[in-house]
PDB file of N, CA and C in Angstrom:
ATOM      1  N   UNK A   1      -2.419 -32.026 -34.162  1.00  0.00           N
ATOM      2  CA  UNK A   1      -3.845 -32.251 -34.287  1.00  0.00           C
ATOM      3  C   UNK A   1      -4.456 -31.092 -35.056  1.00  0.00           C
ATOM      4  N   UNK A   2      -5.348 -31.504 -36.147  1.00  0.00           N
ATOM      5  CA  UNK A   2      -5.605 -30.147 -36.900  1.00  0.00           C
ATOM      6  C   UNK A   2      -7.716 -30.151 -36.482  1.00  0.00           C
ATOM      7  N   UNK A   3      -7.688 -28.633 -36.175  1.00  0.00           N
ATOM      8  CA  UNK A   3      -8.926 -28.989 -35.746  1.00  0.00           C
ATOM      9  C   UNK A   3      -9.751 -27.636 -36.763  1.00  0.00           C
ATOM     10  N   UNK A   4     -11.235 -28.146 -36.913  1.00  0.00           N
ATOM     11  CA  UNK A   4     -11.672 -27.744 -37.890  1.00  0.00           C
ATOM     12  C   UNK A   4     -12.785 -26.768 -36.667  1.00  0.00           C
ATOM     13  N   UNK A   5     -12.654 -24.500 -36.653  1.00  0.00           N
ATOM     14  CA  UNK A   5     -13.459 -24.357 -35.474  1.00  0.00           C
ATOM     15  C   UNK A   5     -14.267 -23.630 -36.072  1.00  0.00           C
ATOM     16  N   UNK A   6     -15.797 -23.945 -35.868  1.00  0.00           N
ATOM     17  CA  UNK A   6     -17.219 -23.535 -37.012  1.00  0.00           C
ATOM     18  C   UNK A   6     -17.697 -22.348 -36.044  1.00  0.00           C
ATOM     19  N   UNK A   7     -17.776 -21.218 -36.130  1.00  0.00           N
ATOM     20  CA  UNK A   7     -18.570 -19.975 -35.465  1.00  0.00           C
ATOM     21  C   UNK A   7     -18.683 -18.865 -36.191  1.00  0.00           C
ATOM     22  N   UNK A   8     -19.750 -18.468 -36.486  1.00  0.00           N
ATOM     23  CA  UNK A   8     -20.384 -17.388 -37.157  1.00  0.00           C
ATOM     24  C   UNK A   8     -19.593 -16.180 -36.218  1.00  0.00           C
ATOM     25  N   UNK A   9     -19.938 -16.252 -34.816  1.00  0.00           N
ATOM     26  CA  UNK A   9     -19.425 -14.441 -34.263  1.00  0.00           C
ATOM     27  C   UNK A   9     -18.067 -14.458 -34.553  1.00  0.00           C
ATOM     28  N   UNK A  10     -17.313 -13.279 -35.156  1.00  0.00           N
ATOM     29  CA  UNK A  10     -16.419 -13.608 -34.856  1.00  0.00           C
ATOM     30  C   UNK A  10     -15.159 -13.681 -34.144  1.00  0.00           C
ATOM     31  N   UNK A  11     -15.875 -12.424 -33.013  1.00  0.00           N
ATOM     32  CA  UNK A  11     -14.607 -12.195 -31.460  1.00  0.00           C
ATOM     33  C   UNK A  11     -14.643 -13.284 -31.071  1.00  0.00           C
ATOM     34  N   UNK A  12     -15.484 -14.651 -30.816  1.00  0.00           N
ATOM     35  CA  UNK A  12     -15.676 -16.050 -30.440  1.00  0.00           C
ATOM     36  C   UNK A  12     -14.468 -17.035 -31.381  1.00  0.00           C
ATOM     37  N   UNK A  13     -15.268 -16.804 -32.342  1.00  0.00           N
ATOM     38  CA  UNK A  13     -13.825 -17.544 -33.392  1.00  0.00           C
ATOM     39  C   UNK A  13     -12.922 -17.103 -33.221  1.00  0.00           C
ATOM     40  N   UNK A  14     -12.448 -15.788 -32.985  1.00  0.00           N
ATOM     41  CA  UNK A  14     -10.953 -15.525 -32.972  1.00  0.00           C
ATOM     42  C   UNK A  14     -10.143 -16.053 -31.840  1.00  0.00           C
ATOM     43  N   UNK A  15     -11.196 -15.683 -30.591  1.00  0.00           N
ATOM     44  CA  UNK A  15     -10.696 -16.020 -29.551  1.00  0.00           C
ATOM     45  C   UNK A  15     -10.482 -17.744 -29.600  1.00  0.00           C
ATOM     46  N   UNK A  16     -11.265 -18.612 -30.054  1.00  0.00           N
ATOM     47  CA  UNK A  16     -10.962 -20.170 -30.244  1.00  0.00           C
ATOM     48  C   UNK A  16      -9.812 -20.309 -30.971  1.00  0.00           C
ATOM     49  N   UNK A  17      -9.643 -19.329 -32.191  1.00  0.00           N
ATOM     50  CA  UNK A  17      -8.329 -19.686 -32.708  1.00  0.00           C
ATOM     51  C   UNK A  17      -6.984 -19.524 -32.206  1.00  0.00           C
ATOM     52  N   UNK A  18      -7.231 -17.989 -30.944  1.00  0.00           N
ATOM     53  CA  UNK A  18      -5.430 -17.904 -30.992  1.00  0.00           C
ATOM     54  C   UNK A  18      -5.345 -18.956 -29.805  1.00  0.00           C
ATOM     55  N   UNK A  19      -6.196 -19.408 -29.103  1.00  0.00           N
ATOM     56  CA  UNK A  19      -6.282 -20.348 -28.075  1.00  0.00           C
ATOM     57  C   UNK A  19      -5.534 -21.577 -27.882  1.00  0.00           C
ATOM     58  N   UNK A  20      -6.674 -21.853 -28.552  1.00  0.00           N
ATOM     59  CA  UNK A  20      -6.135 -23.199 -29.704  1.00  0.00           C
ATOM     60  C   UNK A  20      -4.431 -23.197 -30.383  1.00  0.00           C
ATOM     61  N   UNK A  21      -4.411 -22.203 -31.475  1.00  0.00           N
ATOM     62  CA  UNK A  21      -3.172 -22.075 -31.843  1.00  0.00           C
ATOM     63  C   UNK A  21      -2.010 -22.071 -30.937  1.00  0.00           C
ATOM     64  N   UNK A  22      -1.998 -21.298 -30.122  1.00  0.00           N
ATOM     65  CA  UNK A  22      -1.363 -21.533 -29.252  1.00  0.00           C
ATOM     66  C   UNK A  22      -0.832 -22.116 -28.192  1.00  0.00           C
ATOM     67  N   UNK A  23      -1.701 -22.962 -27.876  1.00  0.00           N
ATOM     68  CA  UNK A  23      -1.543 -24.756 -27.611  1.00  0.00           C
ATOM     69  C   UNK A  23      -0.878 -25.812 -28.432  1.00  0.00           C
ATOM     70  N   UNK A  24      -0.629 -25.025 -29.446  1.00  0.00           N
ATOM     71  CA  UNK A  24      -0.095 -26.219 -30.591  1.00  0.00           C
ATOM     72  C   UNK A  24      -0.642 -26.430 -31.674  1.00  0.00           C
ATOM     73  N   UNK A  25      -2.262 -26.143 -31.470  1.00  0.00           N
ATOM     74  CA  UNK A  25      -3.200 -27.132 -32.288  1.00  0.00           C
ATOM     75  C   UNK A  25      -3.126 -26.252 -34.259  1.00  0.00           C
ATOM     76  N   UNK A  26      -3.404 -27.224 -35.087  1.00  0.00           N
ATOM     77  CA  UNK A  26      -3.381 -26.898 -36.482  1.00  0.00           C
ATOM     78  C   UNK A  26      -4.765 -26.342 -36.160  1.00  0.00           C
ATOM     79  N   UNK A  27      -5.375 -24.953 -36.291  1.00  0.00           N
ATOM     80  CA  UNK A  27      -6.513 -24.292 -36.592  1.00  0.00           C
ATOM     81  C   UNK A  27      -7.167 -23.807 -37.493  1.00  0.00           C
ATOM     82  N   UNK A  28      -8.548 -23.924 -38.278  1.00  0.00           N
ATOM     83  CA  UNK A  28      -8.769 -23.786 -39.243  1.00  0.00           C
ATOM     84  C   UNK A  28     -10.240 -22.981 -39.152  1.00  0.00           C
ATOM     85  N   UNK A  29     -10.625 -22.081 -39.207  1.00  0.00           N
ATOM     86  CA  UNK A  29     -12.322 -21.237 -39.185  1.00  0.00           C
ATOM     87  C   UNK A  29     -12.836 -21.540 -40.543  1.00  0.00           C
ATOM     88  N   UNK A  30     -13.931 -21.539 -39.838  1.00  0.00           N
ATOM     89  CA  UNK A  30     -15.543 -21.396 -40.425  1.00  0.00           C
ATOM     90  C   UNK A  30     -16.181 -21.098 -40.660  1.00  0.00           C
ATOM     91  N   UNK A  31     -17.026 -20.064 -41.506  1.00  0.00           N
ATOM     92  CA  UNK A  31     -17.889 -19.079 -40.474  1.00  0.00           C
ATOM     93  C   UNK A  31     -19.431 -19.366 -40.985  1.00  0.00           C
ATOM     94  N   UNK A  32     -19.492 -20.115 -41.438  1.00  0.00           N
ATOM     95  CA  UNK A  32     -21.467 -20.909 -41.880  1.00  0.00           C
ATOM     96  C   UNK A  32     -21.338 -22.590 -41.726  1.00  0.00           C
ATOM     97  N   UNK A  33     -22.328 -22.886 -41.759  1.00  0.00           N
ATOM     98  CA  UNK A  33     -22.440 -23.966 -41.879  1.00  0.00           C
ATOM     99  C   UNK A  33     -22.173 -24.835 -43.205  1.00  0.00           C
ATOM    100  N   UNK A  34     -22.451 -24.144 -44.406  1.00  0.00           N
ATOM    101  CA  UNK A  34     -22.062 -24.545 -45.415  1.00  0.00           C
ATOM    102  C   UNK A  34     -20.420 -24.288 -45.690  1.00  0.00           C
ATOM    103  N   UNK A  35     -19.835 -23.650 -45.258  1.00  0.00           N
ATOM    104  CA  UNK A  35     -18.339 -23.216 -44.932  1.00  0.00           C
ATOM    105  C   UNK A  35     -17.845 -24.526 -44.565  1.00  0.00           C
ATOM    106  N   UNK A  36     -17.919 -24.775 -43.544  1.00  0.00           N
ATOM    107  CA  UNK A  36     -17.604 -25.971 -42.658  1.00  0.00           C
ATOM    108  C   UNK A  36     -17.801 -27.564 -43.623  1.00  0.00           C
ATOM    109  N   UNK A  37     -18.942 -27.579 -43.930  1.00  0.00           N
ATOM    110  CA  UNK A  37     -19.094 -28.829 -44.972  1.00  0.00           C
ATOM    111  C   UNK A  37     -18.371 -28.992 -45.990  1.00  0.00           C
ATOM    112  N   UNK A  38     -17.443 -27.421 -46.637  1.00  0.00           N
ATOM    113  CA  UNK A  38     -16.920 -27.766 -47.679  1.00  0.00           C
ATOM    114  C   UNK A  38     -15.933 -27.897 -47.231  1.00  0.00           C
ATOM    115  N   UNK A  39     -15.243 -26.800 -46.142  1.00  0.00           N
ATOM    116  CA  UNK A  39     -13.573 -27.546 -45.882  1.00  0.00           C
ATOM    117  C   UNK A  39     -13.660 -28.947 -45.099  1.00  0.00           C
ATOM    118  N   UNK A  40     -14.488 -29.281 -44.232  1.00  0.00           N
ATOM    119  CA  UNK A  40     -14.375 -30.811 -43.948  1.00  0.00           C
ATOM    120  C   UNK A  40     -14.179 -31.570 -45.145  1.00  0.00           C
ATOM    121  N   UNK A  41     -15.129 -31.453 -46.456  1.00  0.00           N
ATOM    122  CA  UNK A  41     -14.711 -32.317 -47.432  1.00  0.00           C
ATOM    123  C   UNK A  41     -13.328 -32.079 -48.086  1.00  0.00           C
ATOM    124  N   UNK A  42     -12.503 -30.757 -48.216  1.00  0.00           N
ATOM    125  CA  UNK A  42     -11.942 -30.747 -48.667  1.00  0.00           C
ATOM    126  C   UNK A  42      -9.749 -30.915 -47.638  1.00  0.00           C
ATOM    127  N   UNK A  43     -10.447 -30.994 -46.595  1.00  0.00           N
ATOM    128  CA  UNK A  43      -8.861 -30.909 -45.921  1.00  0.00           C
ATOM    129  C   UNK A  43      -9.437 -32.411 -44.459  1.00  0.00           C
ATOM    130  N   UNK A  44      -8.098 -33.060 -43.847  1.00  0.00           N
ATOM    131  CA  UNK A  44      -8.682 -34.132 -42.946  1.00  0.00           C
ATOM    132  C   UNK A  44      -8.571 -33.156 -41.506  1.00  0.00           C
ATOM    133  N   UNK A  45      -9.338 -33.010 -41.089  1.00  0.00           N
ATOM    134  CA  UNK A  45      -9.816 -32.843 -39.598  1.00  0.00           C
ATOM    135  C   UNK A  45      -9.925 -34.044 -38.604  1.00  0.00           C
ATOM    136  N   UNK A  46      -9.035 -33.648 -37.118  1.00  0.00           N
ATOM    137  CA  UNK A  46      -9.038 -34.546 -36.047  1.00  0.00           C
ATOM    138  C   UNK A  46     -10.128 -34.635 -35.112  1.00  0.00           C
ATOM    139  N   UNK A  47     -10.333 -33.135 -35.120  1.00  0.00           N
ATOM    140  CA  UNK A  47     -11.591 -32.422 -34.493  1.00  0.00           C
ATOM    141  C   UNK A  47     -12.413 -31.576 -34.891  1.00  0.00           C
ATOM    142  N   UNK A  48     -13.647 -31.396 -35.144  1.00  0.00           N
ATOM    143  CA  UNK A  48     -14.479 -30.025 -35.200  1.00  0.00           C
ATOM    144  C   UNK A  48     -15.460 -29.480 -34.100  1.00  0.00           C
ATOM    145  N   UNK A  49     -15.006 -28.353 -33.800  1.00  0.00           N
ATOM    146  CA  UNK A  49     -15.592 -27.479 -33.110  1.00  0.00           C
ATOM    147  C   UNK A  49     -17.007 -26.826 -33.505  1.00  0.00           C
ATOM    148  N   UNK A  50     -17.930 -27.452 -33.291  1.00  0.00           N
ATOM    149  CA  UNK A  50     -18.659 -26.701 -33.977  1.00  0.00           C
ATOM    150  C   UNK A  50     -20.197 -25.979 -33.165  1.00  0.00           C
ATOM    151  N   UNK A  51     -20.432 -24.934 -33.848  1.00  0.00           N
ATOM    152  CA  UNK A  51     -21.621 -23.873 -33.467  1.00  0.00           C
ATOM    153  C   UNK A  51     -23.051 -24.176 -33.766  1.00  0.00           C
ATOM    154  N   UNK A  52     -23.848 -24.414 -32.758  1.00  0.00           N
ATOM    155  CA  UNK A  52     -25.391 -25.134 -32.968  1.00  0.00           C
ATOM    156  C   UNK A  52     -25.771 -23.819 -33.559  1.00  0.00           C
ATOM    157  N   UNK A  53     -25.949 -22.666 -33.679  1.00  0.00           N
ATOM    158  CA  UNK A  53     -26.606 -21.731 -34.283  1.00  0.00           C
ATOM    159  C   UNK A  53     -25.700 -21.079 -35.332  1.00  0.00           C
ATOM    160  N   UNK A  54     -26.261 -21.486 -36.900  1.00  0.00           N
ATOM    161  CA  UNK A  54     -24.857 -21.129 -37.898  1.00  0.00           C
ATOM    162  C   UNK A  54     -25.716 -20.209 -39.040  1.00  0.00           C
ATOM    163  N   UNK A  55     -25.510 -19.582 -39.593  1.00  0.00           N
ATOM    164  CA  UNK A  55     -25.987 -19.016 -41.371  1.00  0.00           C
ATOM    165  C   UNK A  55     -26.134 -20.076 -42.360  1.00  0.00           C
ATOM    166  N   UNK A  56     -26.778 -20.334 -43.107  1.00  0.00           N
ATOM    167  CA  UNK A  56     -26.745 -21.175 -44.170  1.00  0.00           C
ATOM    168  C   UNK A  56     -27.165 -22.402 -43.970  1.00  0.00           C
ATOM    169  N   UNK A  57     -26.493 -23.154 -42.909  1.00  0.00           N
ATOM    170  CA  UNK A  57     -26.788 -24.678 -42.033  1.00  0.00           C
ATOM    171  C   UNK A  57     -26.579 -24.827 -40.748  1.00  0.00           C
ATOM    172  N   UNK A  58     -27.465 -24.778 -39.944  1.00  0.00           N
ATOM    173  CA  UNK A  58     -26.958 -24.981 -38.317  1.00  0.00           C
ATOM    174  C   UNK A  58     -26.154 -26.383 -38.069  1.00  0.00           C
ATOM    175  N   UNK A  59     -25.655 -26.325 -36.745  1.00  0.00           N
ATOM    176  CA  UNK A  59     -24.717 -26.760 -36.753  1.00  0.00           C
ATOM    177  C   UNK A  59     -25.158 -28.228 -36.626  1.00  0.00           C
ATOM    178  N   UNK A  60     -26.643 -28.808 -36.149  1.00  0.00           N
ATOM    179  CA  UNK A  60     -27.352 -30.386 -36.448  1.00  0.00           C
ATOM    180  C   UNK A  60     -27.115 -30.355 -37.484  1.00  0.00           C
ATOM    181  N   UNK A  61     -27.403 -29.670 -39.084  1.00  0.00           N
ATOM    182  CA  UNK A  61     -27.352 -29.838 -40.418  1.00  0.00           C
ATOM    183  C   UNK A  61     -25.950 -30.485 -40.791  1.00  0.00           C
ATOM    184  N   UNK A  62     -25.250 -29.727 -40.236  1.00  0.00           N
ATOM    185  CA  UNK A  62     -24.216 -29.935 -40.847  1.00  0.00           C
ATOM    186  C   UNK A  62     -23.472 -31.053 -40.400  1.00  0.00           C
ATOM    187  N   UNK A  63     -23.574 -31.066 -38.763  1.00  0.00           N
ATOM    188  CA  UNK A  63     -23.135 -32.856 -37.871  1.00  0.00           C
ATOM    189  C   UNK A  63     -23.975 -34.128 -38.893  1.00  0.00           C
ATOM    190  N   UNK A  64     -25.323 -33.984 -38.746  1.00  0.00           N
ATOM    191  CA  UNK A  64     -25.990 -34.874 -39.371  1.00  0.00           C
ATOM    192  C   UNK A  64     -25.373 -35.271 -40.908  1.00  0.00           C
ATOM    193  N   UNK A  65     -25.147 -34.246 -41.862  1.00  0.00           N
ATOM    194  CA  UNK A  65     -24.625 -34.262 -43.135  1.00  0.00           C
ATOM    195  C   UNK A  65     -23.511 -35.155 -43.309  1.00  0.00           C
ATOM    196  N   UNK A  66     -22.704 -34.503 -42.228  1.00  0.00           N
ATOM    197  CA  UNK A  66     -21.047 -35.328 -42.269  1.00  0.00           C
ATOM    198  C   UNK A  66     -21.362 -36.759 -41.797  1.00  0.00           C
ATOM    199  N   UNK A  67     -21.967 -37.405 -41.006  1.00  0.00           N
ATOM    200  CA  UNK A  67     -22.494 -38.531 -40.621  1.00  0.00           C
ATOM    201  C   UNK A  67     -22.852 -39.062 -41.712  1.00  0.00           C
ATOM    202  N   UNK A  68     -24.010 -38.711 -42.425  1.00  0.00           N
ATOM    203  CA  UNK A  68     -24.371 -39.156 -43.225  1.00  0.00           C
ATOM    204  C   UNK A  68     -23.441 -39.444 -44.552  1.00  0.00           C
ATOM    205  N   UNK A  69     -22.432 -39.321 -44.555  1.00  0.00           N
ATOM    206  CA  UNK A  69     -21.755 -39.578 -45.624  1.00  0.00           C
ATOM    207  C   UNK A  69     -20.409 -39.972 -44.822  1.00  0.00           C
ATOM    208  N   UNK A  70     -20.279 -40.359 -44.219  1.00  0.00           N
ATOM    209  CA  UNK A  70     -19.591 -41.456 -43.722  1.00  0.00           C
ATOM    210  C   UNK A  70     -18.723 -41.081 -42.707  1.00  0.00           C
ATOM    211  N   UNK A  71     -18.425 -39.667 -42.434  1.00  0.00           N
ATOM    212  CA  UNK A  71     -17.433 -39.162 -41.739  1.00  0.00           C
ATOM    213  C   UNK A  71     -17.205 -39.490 -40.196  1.00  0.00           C
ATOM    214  N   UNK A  72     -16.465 -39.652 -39.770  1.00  0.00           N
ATOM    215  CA  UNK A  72     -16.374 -40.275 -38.776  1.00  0.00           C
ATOM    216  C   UNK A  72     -15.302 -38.976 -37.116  1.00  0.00           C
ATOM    217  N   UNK A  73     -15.233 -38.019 -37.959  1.00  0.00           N
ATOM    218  CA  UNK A  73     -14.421 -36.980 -37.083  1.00  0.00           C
ATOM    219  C   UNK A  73     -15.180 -36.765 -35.698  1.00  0.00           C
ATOM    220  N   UNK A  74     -14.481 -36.862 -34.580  1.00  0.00           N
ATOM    221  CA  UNK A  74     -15.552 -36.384 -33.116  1.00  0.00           C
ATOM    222  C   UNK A  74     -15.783 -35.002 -33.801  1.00  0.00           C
ATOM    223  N   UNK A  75     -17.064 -34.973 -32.659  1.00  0.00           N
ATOM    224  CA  UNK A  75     -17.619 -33.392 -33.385  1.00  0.00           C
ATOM    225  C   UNK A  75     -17.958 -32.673 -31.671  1.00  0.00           C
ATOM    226  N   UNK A  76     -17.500 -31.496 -31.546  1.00  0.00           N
ATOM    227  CA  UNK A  76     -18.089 -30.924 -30.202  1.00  0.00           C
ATOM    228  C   UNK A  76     -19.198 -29.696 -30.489  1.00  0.00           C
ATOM    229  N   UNK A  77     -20.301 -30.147 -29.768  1.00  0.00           N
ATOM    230  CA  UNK A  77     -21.099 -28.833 -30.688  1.00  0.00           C
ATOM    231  C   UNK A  77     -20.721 -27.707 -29.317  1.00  0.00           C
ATOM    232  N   UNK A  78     -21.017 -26.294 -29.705  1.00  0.00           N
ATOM    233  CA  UNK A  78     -20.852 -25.594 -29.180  1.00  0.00           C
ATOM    234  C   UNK A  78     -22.170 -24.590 -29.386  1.00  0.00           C
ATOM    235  N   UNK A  79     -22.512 -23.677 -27.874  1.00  0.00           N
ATOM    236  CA  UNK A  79     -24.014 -23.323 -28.368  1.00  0.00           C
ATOM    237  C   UNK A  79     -24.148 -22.573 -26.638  1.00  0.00           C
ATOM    238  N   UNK A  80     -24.750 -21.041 -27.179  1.00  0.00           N
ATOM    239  CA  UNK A  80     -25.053 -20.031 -26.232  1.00  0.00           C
ATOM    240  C   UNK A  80     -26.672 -20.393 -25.883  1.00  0.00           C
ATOM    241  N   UNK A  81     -26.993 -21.136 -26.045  1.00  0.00           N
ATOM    242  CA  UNK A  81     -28.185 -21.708 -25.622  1.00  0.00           C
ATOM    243  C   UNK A  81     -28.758 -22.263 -24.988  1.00  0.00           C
TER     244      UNK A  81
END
């Protein structure tokens, strides 16, 4: 399963990645919101992990975006809020 994980901090991201990785999972970081929009377009994701508070595009911008153009990947938002 290759999962796509969107977080600006990045002791948070790291910690999601060796996590993850180490479960098995194909892991891939993010670290803006516009980050995230381009590797979603550019590699297939099973899952994205993603951060409601991002640089560039929060993380509605960027759920909404991928929706809007047809994408269909579950999305988990994630958010210290």
């Amino acid at each position: 399963m290759r999962i796509l994980v969107v977080e600006d901090d990045a002791k948070v991201g790291l910690l999601l990645f060796e996590g993850l990785s180490a479960e098995g999972f194909d892991v891939e970081l993010a670290a803006d919101g516009q980050q995230a929009l381009d590797k979603a377009a550019a590699a297939d994701f099973d899952l994205i992990l993603l951060d409601y508070l991002l640089p560039k595009r929060s993380g509605l911008e960027v759920a909404s975006t991928l929706r809007a153009g047809g994408t269909r990947i579950p999305i988990l938002m994630l958010t210290a809020r």
